[in-house]
C-alpha atoms as a PDB file:
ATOM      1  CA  UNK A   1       1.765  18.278   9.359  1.00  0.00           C
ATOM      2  CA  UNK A   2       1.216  17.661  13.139  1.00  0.00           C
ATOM      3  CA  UNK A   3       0.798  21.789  13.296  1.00  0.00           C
ATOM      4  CA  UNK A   4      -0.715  24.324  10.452  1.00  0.00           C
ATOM      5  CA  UNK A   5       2.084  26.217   9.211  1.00  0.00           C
ATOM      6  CA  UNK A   6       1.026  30.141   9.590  1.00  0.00           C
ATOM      7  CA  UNK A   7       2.422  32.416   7.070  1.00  0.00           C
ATOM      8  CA  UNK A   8       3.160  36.209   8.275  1.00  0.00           C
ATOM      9  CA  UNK A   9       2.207  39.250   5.167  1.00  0.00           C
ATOM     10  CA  UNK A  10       6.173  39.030   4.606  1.00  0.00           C
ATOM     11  CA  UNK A  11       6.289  35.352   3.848  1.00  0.00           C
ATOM     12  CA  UNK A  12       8.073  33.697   6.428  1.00  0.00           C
ATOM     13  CA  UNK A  13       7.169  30.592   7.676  1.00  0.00           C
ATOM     14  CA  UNK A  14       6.717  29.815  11.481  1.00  0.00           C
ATOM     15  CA  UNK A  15       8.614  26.286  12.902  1.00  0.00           C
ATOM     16  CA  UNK A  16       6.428  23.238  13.248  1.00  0.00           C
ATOM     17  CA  UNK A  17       5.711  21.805  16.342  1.00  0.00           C
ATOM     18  CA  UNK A  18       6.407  18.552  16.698  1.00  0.00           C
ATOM     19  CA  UNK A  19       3.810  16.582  18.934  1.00  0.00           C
ATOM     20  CA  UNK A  20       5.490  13.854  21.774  1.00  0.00           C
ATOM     21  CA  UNK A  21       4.506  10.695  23.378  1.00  0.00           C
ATOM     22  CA  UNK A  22       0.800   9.827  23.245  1.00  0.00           C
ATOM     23  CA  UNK A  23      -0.340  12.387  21.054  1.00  0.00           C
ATOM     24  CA  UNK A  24       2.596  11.656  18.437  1.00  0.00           C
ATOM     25  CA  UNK A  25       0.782   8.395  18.342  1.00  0.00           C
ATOM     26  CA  UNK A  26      -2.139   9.353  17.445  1.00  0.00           C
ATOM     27  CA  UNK A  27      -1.218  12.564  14.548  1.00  0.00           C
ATOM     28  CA  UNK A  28       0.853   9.636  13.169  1.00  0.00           C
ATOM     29  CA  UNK A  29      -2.350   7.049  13.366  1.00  0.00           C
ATOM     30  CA  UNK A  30      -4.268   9.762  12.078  1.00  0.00           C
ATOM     31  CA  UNK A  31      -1.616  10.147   9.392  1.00  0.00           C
ATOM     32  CA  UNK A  32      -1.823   6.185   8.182  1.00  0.00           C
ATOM     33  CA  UNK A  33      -5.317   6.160   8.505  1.00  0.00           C
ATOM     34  CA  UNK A  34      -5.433   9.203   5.523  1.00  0.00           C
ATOM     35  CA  UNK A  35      -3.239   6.995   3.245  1.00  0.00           C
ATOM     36  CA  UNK A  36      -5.537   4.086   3.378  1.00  0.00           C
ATOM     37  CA  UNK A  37      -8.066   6.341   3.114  1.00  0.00           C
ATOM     38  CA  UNK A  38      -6.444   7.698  -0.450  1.00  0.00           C
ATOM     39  CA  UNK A  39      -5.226   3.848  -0.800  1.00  0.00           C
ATOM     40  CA  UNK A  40      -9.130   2.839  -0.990  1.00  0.00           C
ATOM     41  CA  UNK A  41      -9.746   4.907  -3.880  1.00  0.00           C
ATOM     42  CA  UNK A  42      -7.626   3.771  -6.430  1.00  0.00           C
ATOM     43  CA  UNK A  43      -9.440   0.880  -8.364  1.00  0.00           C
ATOM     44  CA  UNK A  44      -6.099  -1.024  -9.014  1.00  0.00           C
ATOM     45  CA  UNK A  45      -6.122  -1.312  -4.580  1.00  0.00           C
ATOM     46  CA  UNK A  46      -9.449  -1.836  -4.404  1.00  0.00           C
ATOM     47  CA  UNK A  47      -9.077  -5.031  -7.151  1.00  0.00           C
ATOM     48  CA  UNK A  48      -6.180  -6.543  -4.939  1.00  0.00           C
ATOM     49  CA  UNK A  49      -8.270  -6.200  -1.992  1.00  0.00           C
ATOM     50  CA  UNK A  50     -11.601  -8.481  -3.309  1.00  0.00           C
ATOM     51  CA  UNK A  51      -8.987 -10.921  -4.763  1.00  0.00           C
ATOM     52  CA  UNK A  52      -7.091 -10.815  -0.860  1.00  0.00           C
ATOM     53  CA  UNK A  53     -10.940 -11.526   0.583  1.00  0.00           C
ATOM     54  CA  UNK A  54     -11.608 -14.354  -2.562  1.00  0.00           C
ATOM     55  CA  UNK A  55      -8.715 -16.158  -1.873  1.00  0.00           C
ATOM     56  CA  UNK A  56      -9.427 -16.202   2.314  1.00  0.00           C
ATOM     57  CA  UNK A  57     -12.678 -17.733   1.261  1.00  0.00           C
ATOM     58  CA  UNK A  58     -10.929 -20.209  -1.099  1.00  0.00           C
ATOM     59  CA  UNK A  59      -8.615 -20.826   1.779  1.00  0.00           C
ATOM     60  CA  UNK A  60     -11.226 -21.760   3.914  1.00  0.00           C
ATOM     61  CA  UNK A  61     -12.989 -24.066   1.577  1.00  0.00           C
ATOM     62  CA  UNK A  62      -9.692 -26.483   0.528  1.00  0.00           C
ATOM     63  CA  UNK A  63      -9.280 -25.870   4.605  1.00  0.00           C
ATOM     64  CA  UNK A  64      -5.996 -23.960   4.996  1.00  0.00           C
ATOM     65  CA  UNK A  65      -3.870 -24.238   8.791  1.00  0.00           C
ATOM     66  CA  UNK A  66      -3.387 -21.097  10.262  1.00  0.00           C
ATOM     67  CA  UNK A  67       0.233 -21.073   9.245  1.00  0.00           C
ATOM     68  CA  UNK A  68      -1.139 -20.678   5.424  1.00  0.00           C
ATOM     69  CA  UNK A  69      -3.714 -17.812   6.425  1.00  0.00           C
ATOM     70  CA  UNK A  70      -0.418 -15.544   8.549  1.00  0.00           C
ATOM     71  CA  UNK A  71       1.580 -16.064   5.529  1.00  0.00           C
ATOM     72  CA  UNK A  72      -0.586 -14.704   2.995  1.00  0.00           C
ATOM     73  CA  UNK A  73      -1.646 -12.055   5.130  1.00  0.00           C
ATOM     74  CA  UNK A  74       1.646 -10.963   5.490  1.00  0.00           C
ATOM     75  CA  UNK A  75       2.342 -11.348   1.794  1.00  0.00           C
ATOM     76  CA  UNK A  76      -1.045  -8.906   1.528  1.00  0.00           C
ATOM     77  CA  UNK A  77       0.468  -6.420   3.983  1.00  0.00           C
ATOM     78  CA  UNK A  78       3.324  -6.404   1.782  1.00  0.00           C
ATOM     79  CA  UNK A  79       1.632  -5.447  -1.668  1.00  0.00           C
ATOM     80  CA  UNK A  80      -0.513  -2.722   0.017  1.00  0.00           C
ATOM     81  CA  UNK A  81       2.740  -1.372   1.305  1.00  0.00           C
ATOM     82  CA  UNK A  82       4.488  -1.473  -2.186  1.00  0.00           C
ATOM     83  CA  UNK A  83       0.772  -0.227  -3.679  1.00  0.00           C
ATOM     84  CA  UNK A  84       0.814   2.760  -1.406  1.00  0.00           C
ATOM     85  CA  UNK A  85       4.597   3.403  -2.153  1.00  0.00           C
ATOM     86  CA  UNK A  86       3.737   3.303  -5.918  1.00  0.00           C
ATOM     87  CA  UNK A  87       0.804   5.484  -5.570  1.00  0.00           C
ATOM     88  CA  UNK A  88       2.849   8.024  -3.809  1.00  0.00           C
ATOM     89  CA  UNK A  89       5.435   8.521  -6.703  1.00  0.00           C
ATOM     90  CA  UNK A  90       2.905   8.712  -9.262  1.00  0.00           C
ATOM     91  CA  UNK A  91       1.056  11.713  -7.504  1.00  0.00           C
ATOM     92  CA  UNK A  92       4.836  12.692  -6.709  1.00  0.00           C
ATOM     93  CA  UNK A  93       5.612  12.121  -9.999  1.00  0.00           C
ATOM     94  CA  UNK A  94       2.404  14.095 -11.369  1.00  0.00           C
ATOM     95  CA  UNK A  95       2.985  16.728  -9.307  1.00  0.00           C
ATOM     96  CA  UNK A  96       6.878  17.871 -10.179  1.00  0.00           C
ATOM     97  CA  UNK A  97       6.932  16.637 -13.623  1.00  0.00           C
ATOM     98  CA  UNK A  98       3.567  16.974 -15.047  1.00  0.00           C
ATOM     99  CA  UNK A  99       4.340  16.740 -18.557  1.00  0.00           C
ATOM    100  CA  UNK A 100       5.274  13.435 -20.160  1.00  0.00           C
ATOM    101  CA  UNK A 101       9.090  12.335 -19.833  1.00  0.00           C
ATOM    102  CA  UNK A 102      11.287   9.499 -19.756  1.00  0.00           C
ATOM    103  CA  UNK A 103      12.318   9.912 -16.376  1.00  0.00           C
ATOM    104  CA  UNK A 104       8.538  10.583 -15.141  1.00  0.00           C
ATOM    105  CA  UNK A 105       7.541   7.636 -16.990  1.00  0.00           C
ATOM    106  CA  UNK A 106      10.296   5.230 -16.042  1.00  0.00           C
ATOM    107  CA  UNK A 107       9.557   6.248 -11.828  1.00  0.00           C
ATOM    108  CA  UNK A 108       5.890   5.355 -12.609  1.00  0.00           C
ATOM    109  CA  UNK A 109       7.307   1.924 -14.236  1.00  0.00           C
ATOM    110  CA  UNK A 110       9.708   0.716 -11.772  1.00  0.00           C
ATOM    111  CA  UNK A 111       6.812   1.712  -9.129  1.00  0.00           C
ATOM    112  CA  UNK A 112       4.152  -0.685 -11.167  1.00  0.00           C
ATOM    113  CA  UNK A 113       6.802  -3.549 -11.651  1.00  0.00           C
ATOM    114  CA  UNK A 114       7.442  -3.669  -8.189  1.00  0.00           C
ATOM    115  CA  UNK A 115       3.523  -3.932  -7.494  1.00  0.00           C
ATOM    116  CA  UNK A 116       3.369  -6.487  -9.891  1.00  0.00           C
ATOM    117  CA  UNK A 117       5.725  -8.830  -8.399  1.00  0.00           C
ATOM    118  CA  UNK A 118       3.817  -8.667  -5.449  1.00  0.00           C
ATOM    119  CA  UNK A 119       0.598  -9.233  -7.143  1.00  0.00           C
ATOM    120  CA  UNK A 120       2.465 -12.659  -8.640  1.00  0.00           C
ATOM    121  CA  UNK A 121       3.699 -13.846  -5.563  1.00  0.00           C
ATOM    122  CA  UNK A 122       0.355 -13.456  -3.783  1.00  0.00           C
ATOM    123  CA  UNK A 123      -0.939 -15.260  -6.778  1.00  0.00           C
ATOM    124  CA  UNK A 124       1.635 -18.366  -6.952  1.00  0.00           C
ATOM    125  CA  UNK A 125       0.977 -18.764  -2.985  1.00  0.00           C
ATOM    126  CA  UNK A 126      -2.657 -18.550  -3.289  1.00  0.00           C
ATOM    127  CA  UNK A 127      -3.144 -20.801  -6.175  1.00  0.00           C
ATOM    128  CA  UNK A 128      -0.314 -23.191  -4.527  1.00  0.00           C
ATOM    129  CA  UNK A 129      -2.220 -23.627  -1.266  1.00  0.00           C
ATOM    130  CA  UNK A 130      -5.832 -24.179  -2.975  1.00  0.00           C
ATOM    131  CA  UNK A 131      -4.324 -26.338  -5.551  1.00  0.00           C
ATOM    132  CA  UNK A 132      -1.691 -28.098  -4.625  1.00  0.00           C
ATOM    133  CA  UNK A 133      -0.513 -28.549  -0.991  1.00  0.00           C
ATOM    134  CA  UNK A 134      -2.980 -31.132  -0.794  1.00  0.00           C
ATOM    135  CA  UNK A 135      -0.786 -32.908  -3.683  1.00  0.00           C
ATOM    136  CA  UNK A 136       2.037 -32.200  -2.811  1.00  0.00           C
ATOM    137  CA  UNK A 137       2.076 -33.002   1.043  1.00  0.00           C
END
């Protein structure tokens, strides 16, 4: 929160503070840069990451235009958006429901499937531009 919530000996809660302009800005960099902080420590983020960096470096040997490298950098920003999403409703998840149920479960499923068809997608364009643009024209 942009402001520690202080509790008084009865309970109550005193009203955030909301910060404005410039230093909005920065709480909410501040913010961002603690999720790719968390972001970085789950291994399944940090595996997507060396195969984002592997396939720059294949992209750079087969010679890639610069259209190729902004389009799977945007398809990267996109996963680590939909990782970070599914890492927050499984600690979400964890955190309300932590016993095992079908609704828990199923959350935690849709929120890996949609990670997944990011990972493919990345995959297909990465493996279409080292292997066969040159074919294909």
């Amino acid at each position: 929160m942009d402001v520690k919530n202080t509790t008084s000996r009865n309970g109550a809660t005193a009203p955030v503070q909301k910060h404005r302009g410039f230093r909005h800005l920065f709480a909410a960099a501040s913010y961002s840069f603690g999720g790719a902080k968390r972001l970085i420590g789950e291994a399944a983020f940090r595996h997507e990451l060396i195969a984002f960096a592997v396939a720059m470096v294949a992209f750079a040997i087969v010679g890639a235009n610069l259209f190729q490298y902004v389009a799977m950098a945007i398809l990267f920003l996109l996963m680590m958006a939909f990782e970070a999403i599914n890492t927050a409703i499984e600690e979400i998840v964890d955190r309300v429901s932590p016993e095992i149920s079908d609704m828990g479960r199923n959350a935690k499923d849709l929120g890996s499937f949609a990670c997944l068809c990011l990972i493919l997608a990345n995959a297909a364009y990465a493996l279409y531009v080292i292997f066969l643009a040159r074919f294909l024209g």
